[in-house]
Each structure stands twice: as C-alpha cells, then as structure tokens.
N, C-alpha and C. Protein backbone atom coordinates (compact mmCIF):
# COMPACT_ATOMS: atom_id res chain seq x y z
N UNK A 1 30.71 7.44 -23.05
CA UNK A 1 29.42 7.31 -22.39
C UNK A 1 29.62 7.43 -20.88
N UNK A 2 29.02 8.05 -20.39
CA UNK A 2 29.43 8.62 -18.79
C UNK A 2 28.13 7.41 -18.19
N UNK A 3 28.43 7.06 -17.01
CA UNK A 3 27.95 6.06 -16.35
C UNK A 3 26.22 6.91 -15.41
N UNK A 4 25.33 7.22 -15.42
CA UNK A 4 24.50 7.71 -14.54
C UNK A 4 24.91 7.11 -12.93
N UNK A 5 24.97 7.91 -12.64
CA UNK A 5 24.79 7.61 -10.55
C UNK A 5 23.68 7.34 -10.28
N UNK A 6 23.68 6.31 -9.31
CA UNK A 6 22.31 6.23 -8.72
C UNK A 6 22.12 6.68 -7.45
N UNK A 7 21.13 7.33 -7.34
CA UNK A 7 20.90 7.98 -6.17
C UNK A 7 19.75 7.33 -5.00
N UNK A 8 20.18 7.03 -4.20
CA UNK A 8 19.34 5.39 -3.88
C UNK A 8 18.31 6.28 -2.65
N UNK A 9 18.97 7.79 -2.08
CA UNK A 9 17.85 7.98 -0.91
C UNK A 9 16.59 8.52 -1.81
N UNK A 10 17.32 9.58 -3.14
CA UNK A 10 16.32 9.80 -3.98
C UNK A 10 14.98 8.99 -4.67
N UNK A 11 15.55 7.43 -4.59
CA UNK A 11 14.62 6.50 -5.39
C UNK A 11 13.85 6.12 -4.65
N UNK A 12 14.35 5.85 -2.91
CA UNK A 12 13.27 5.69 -1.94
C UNK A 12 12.04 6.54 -2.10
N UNK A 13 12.42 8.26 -2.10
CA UNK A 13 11.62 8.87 -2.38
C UNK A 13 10.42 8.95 -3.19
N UNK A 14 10.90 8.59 -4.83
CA UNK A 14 10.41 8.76 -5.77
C UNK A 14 9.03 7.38 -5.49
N UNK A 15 9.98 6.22 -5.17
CA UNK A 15 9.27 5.02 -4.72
C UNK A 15 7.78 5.26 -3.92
N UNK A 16 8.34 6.30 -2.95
CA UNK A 16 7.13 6.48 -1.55
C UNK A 16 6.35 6.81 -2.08
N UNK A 17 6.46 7.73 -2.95
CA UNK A 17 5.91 9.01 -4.01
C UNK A 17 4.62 8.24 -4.42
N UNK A 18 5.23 7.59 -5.18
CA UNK A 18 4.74 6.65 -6.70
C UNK A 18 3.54 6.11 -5.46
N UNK A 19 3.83 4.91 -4.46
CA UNK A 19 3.22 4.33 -3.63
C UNK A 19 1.66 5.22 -2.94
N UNK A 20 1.81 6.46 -2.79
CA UNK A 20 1.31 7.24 -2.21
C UNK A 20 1.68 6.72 -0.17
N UNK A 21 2.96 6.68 -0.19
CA UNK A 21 3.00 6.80 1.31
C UNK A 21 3.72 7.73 1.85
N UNK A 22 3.79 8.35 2.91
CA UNK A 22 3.96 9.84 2.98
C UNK A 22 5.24 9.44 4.11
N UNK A 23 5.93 10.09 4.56
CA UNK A 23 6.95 9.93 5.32
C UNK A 23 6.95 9.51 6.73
N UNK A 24 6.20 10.48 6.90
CA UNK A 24 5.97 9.41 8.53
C UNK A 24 4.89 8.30 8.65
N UNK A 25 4.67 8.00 7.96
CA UNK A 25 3.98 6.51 7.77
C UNK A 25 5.45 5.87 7.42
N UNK A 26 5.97 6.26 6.51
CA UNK A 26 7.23 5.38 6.34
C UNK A 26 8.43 5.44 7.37
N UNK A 27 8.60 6.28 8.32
CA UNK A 27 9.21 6.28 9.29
C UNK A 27 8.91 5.79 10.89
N UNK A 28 7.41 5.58 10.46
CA UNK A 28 6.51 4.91 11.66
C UNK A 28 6.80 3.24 11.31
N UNK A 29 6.62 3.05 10.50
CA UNK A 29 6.94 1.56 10.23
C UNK A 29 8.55 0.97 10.05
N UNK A 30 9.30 2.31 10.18
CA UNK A 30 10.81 2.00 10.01
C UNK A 30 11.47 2.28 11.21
N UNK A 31 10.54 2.50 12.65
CA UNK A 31 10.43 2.91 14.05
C UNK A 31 11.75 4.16 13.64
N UNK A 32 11.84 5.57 13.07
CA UNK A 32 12.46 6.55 12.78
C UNK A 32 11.51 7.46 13.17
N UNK A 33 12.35 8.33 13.37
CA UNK A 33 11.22 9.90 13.20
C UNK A 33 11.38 10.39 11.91
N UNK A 34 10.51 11.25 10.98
CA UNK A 34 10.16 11.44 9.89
C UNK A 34 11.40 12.55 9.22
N UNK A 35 12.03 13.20 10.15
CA UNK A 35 13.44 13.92 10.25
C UNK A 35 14.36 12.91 9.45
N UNK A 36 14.71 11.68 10.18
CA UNK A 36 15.39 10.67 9.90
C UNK A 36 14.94 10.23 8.45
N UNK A 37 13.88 10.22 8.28
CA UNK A 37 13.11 9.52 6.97
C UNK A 37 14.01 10.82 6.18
N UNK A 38 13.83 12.08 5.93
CA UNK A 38 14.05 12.97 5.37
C UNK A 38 15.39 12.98 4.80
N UNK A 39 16.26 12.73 6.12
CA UNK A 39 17.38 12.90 6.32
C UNK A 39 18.38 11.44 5.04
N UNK A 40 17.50 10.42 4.95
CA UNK A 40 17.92 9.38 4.85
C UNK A 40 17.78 9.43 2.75
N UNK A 41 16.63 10.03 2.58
CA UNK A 41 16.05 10.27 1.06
C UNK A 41 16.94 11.42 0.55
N UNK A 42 17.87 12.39 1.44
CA UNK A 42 18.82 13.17 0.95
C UNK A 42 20.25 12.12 0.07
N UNK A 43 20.13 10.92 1.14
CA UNK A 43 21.74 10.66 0.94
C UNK A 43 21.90 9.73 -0.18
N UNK A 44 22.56 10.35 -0.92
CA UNK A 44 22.94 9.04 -2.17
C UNK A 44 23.16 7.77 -1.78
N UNK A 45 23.68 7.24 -1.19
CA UNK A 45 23.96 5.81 -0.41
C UNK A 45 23.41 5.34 0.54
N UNK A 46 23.12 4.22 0.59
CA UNK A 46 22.02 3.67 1.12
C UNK A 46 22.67 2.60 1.79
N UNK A 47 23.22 2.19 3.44
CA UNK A 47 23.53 1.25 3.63
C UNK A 47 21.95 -0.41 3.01
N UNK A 48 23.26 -1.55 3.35
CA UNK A 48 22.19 -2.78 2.76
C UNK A 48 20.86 -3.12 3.51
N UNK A 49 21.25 -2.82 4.90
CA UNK A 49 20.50 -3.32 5.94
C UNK A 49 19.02 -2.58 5.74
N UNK A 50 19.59 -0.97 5.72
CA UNK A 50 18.34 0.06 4.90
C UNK A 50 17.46 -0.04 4.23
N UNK A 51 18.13 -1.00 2.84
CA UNK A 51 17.94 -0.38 1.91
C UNK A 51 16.81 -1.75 2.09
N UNK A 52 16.75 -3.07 2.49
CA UNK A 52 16.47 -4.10 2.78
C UNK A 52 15.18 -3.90 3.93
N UNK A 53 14.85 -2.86 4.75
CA UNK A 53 14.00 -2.48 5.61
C UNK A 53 13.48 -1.53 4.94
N UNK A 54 13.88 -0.64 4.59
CA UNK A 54 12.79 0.20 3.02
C UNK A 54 11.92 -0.93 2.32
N UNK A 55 12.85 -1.61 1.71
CA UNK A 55 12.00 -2.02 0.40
C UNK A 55 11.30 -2.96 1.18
N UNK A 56 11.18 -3.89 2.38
CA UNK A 56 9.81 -5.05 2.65
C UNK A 56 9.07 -3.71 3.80
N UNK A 57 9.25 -2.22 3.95
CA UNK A 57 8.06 -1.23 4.14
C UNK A 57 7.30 -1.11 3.00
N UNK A 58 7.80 -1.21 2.16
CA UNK A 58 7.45 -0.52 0.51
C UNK A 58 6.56 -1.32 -0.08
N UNK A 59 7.21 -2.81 0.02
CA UNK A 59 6.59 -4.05 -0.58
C UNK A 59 7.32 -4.28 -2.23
N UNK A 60 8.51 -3.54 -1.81
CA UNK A 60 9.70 -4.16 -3.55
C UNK A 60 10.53 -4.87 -2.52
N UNK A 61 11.52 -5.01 -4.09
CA UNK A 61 12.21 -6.05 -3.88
C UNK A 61 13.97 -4.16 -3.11
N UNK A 62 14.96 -5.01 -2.80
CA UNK A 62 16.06 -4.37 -2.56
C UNK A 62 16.99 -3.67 -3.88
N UNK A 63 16.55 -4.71 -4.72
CA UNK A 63 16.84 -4.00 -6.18
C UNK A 63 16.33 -3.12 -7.03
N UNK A 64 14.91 -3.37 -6.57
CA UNK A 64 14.29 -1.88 -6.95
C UNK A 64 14.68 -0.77 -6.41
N UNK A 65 15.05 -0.06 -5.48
CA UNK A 65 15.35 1.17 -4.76
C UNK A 65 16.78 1.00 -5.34
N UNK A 66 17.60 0.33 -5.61
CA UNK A 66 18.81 0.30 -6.29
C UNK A 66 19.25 0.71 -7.65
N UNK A 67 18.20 0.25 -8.01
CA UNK A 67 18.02 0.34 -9.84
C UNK A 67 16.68 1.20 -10.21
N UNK A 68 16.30 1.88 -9.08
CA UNK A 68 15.05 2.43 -9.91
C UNK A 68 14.90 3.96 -11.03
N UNK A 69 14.13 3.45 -12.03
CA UNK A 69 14.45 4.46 -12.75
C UNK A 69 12.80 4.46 -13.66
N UNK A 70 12.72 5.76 -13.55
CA UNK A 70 11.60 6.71 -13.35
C UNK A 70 10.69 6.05 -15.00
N UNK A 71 11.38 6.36 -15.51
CA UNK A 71 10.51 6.07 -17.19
C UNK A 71 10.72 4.78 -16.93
N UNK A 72 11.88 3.71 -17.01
CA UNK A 72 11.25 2.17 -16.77
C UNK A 72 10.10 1.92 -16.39
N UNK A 73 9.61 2.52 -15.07
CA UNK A 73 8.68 2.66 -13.83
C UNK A 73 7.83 2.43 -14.63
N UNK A 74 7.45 3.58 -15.36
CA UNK A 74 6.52 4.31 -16.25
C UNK A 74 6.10 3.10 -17.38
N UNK A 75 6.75 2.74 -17.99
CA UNK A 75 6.73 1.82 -18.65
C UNK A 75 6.17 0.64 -18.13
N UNK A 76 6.85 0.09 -17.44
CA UNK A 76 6.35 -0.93 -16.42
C UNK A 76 5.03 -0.75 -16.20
N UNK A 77 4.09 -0.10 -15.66
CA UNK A 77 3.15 0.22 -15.24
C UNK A 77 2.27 0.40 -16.40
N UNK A 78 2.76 1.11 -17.56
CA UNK A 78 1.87 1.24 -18.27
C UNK A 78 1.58 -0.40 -19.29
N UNK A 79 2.78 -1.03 -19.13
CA UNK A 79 2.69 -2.55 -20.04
C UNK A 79 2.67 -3.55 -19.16
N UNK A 80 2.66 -3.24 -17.72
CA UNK A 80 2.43 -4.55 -17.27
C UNK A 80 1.02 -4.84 -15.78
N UNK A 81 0.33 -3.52 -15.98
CA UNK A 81 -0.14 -2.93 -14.58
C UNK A 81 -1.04 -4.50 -14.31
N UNK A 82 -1.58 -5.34 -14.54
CA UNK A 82 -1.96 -6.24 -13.90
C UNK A 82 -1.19 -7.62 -14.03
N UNK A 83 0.01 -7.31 -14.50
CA UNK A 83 1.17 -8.60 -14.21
C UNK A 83 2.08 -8.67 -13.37
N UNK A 84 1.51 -10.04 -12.48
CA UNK A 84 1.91 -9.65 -10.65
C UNK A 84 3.51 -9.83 -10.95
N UNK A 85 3.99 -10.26 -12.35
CA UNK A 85 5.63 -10.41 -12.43
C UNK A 85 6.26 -8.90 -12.91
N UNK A 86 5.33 -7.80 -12.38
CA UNK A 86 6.37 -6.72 -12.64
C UNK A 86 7.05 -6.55 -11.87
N UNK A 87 8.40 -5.40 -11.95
CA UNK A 87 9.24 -5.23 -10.87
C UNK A 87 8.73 -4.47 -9.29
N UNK A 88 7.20 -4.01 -9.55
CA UNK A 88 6.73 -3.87 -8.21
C UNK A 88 5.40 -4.32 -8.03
N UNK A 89 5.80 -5.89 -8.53
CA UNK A 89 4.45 -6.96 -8.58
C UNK A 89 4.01 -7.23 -7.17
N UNK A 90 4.60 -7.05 -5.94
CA UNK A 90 4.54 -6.96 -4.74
C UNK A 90 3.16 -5.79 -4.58
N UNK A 91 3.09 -5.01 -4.96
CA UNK A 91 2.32 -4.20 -4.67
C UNK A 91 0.83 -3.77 -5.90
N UNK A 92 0.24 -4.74 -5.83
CA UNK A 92 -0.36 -4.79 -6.76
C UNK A 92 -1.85 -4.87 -6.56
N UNK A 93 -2.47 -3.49 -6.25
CA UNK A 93 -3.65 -3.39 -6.07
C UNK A 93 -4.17 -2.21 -6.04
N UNK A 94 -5.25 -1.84 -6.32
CA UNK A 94 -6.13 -0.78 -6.26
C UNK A 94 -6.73 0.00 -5.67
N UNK A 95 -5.86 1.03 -5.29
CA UNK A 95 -7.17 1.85 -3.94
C UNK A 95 -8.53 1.21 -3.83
N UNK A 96 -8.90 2.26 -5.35
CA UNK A 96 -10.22 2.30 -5.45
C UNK A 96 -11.22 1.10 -5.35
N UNK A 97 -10.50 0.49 -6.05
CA UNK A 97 -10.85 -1.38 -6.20
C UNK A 97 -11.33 -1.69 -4.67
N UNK A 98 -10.22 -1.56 -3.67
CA UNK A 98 -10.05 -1.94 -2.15
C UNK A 98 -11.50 -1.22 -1.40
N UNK A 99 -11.22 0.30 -1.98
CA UNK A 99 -12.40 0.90 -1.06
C UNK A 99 -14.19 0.65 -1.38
N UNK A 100 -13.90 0.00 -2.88
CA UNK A 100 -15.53 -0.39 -3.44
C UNK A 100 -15.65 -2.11 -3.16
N UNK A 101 -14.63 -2.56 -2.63
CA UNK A 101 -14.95 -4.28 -2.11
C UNK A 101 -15.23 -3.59 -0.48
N UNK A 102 -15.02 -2.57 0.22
CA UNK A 102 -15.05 -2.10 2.08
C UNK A 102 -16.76 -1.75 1.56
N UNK A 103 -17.00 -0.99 0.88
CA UNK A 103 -18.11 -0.28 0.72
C UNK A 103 -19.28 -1.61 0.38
N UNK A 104 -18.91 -2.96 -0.16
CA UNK A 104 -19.60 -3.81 -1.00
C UNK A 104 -19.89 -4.74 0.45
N UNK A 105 -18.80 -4.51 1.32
CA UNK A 105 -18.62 -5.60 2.39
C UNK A 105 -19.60 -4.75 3.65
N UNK A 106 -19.58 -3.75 3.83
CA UNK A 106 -20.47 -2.57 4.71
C UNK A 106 -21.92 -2.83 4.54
N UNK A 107 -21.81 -3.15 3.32
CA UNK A 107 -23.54 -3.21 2.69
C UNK A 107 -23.99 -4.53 3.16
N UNK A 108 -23.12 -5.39 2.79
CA UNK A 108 -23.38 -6.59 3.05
C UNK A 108 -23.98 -7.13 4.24
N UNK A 109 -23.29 -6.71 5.24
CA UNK A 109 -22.82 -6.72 6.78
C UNK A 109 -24.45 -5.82 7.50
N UNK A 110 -24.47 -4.85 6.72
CA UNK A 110 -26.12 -4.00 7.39
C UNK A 110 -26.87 -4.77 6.84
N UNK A 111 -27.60 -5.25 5.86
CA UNK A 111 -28.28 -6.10 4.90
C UNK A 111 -28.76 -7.69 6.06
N UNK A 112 -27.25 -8.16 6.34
CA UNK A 112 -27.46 -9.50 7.96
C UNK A 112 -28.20 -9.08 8.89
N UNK A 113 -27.51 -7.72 8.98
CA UNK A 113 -28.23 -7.04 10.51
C UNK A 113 -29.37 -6.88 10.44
N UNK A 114 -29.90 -6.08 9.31
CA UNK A 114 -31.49 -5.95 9.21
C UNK A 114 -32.36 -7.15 9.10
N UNK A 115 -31.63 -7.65 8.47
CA UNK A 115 -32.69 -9.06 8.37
C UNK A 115 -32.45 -9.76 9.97
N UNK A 116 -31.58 -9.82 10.65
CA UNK A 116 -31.52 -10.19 11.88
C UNK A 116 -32.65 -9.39 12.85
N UNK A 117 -32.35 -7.84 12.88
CA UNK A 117 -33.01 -7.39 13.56
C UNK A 117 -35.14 -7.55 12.48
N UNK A 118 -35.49 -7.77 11.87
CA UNK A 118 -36.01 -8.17 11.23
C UNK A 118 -37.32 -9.82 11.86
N UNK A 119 -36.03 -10.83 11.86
CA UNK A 119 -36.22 -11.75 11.96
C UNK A 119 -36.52 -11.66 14.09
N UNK A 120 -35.92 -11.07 14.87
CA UNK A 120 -36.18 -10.64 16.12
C UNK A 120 -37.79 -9.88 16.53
N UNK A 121 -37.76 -8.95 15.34
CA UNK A 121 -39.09 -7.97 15.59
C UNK A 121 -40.50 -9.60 15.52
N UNK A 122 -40.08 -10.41 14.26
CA UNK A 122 -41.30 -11.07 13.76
C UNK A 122 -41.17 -12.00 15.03
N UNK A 123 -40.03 -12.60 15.88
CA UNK A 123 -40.05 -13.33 16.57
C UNK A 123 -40.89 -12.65 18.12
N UNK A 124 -40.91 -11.62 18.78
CA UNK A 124 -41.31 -10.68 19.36
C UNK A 124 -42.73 -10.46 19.35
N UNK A 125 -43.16 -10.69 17.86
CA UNK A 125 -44.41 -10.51 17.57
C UNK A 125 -45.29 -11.28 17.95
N UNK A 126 -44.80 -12.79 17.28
CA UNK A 126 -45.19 -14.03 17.66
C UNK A 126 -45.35 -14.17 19.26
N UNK A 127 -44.66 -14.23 20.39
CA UNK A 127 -44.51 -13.79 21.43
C UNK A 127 -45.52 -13.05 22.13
N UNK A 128 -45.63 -12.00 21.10
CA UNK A 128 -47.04 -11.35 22.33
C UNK A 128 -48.21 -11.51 21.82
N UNK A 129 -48.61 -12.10 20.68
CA UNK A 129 -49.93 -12.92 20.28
C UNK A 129 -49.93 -14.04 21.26
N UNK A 130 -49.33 -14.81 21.39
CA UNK A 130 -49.39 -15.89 22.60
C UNK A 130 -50.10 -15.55 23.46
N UNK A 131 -49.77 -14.30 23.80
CA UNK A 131 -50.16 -13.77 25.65
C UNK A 131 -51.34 -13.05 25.68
C-alpha cells in the first residue's frame, strides 16, 4: 500500500476554492501579494507558522489544510452541513441566508425612517394649524 502525499499548498487551494475566496483577498489578509499567494499553493510544504496564518484566514483548524481531502470534504458537507462540529464547523454559514437577513435588515431600517419622516410631516402639520 503506497502512502498518498499530501500536498498542503494544493489543499490551501482547494480550501480557498471550496470557501469561495479568491487569492488576493487571501493574500490581502495574509499582508502578501497575490504572486506570493500563488507561489505558496504551488509548494507541497507548508511551513507551521503558514500553515497556522492560512487556516485562522480561512476560519479551519491547522489540521485541516494538513489532512484535507477532497471526498471526505464532500462527505462532510453533505452529512454534516448544519453541524457546527464538522471539520470546517468554523465556517458555517450561508451566503444567501446572510444576504436575505442584509435585505430583511434594509427593509427594516427604511420602514423606521418612513414612519419617522412620517411622524415629522404630521408633527409640521400640527404646527402650521396653530398659526
């Protein structure tokens, strides 16, 4: 039985991938230029310090980018997607989810205003019946 290699700049990759974060976002937060990011997802070896500043960009653990492997992933995700104890329970949320609570919170927020500006007009009103 031959041992698989792990290829740790590759898993960063696959990781970013999966994440949807694109390289220079990940090299902006790893103060690198995106060259460097590139340069770094080529190399099989991954110093610790790296690999430890990857993964709290990422939001895994250091053992994930160590051990990561693609169908586990897969698996994982498909049997555990709302159990915050998966191996990338760190990251556990929903675009879409996120952008329809911004959109729910937008509404919300104009809804105050109008009734504010609302509650100003009737006050205004009152005001020049007086006079």
């Amino acid at each position: 039985m031959t041992e698989k290699i792990i290829h740790e700049g590759r898993n960063v990759k696959r990781i970013r991938e999966i994440l949807g974060i694109k390289q220079d976002a990940l090299a902006l937060e790893l103060g690198l230029s995106q060259q460097a990011v590139s340069a770094l997802e080529q190399k099989e070896a991954l110093d610790k310090e790296m690999i430890e500043k990857i993964a709290k960009v990422l939001k895994v653990t250091p053992d994930v980018i160590k051990s990561f492997n693609e169908e586990n992933t897969i698996n994982i995700f498909s049997n555990t997607y709302h159990d915050n104890s998966s191996i990338l329970g760190t990251y556990n949320f929903n675009p879409l989810e996120k952008y329809v609570e911004a959109l729910e919170e937008n509404k919300k927020l104009y809804e105050r205003l109008l009734q504010t500006e609302r509650e100003k007009i009737a006050l205004l009103e009152k005001m020049i019946d007086k006079k």
